[in-house]
C-alpha atoms as a PDB file:
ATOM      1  CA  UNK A   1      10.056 -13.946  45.525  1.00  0.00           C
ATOM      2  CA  UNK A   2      11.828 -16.973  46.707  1.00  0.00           C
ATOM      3  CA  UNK A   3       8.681 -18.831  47.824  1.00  0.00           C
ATOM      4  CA  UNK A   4       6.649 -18.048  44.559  1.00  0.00           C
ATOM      5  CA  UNK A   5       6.627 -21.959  43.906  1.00  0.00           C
ATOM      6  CA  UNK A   6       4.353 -22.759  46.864  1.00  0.00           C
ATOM      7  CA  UNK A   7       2.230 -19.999  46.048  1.00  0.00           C
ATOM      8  CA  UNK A   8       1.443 -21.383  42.647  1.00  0.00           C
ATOM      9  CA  UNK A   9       0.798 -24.782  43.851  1.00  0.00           C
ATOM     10  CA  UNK A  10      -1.882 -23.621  46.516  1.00  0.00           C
ATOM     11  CA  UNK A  11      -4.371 -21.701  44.682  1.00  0.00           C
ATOM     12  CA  UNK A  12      -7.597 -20.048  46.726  1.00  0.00           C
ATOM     13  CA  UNK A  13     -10.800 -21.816  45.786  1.00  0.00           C
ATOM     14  CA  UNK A  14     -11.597 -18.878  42.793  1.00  0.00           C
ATOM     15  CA  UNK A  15      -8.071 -19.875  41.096  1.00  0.00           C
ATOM     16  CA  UNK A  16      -6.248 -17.195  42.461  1.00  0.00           C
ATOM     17  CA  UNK A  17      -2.910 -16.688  43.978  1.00  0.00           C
ATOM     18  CA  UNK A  18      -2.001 -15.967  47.474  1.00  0.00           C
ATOM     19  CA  UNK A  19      -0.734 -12.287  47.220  1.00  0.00           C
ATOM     20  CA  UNK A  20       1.421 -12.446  50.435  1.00  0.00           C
ATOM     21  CA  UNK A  21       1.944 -15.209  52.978  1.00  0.00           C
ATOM     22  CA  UNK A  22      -1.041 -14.272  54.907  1.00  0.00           C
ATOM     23  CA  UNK A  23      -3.185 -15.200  52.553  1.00  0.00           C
ATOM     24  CA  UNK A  24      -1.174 -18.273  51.664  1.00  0.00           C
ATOM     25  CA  UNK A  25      -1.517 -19.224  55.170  1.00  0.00           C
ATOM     26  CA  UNK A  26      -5.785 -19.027  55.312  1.00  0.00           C
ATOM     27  CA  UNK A  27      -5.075 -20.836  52.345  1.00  0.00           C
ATOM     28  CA  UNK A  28      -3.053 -23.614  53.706  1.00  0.00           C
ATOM     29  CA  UNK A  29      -5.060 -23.645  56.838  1.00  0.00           C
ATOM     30  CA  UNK A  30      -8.480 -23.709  54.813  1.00  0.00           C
ATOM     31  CA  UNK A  31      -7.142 -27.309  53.154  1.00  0.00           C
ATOM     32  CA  UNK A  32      -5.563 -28.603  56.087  1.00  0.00           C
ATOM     33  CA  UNK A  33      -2.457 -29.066  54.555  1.00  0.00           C
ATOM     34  CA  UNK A  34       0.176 -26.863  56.553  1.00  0.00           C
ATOM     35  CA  UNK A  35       2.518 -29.748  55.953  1.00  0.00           C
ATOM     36  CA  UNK A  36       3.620 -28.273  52.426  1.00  0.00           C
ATOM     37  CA  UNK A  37       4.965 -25.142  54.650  1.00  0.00           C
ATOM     38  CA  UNK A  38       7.139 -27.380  56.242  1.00  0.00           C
ATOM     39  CA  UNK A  39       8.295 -29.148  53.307  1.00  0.00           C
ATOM     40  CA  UNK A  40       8.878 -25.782  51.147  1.00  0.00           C
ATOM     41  CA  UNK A  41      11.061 -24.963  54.637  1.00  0.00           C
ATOM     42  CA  UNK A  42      13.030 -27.721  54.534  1.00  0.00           C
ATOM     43  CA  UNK A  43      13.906 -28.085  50.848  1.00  0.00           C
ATOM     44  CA  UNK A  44      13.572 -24.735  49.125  1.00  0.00           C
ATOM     45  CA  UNK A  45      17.098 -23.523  50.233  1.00  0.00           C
ATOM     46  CA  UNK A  46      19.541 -26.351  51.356  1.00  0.00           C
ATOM     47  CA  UNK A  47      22.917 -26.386  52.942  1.00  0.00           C
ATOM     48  CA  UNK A  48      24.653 -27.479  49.126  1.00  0.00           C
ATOM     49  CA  UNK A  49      22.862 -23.153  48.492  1.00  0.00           C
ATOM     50  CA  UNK A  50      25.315 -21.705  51.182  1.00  0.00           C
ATOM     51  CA  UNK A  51      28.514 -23.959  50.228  1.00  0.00           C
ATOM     52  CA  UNK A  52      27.816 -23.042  46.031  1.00  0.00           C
ATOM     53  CA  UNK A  53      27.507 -19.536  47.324  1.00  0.00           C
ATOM     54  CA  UNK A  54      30.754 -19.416  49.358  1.00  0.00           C
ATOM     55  CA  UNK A  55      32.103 -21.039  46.449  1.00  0.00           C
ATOM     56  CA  UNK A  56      31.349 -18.165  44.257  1.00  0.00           C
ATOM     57  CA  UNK A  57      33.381 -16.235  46.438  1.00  0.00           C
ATOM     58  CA  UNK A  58      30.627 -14.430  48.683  1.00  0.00           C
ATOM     59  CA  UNK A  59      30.705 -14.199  52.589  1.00  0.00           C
ATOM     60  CA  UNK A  60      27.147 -12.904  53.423  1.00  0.00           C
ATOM     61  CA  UNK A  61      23.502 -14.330  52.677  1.00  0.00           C
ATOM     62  CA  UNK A  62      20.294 -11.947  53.805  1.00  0.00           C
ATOM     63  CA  UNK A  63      17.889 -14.192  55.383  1.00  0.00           C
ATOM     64  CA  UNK A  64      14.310 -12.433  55.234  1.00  0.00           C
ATOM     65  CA  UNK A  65      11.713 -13.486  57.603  1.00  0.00           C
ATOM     66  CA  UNK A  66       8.531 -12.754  59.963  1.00  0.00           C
ATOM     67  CA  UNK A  67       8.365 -12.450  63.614  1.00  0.00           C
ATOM     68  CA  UNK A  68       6.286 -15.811  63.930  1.00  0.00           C
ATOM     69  CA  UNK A  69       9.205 -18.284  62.274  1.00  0.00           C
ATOM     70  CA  UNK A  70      11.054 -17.517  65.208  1.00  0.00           C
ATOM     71  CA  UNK A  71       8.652 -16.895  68.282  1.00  0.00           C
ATOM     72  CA  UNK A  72       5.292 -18.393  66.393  1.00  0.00           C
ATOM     73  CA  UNK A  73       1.933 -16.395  65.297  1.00  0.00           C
ATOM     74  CA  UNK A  74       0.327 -13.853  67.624  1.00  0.00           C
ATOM     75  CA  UNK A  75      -3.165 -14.333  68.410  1.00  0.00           C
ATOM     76  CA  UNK A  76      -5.378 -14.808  65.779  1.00  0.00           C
ATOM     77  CA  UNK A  77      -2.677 -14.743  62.973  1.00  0.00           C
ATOM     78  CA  UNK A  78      -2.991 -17.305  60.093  1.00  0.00           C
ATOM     79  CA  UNK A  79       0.885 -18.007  60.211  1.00  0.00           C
ATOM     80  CA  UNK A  80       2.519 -21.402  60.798  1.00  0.00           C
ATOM     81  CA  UNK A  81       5.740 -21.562  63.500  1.00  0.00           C
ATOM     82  CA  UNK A  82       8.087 -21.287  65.122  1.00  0.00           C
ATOM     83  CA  UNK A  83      10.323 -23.373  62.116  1.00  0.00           C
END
């Protein structure tokens, strides 16, 4: 997926990858460093994406995301936001 890069750069402590961004998230949360979330937000797609898209002659971009980038985590969920 598109955020397979920050997966493989924050391994659980038996070497394994995250298998969804739950478990990226206990991960993150385990070494303190939620900060890398933010980054990945802010540089993984950029505004030069959307104008080399339009470019190529498309109009429409599908924008996947979870209920807590835009409201925040629920109670007791691992997840880091609102973005």
């Amino acid at each position: 997926g598109p955020s397979c890069g920050i997966f493989g750069e924050h391994l659980r402590r038996n070497g394994t990858e995250a298998r969804c961004e739950w478990d990226l998230m206990e991960i993150l949360r385990q070494k303190g460093d939620l900060v890398a979330l933010d980054k990945h937000r802010e540089t993984h797609i950029t505004k030069q994406d959307f104008v080399q898209i339009k470019q190529k002659g498309l109009n429409a971009v599908r924008v996947p995301f979870g209920y807590w980038v835009v409201s925040g985590p629920r109670h007791k969920d691992p997840y880091h936001g609102p973005a």
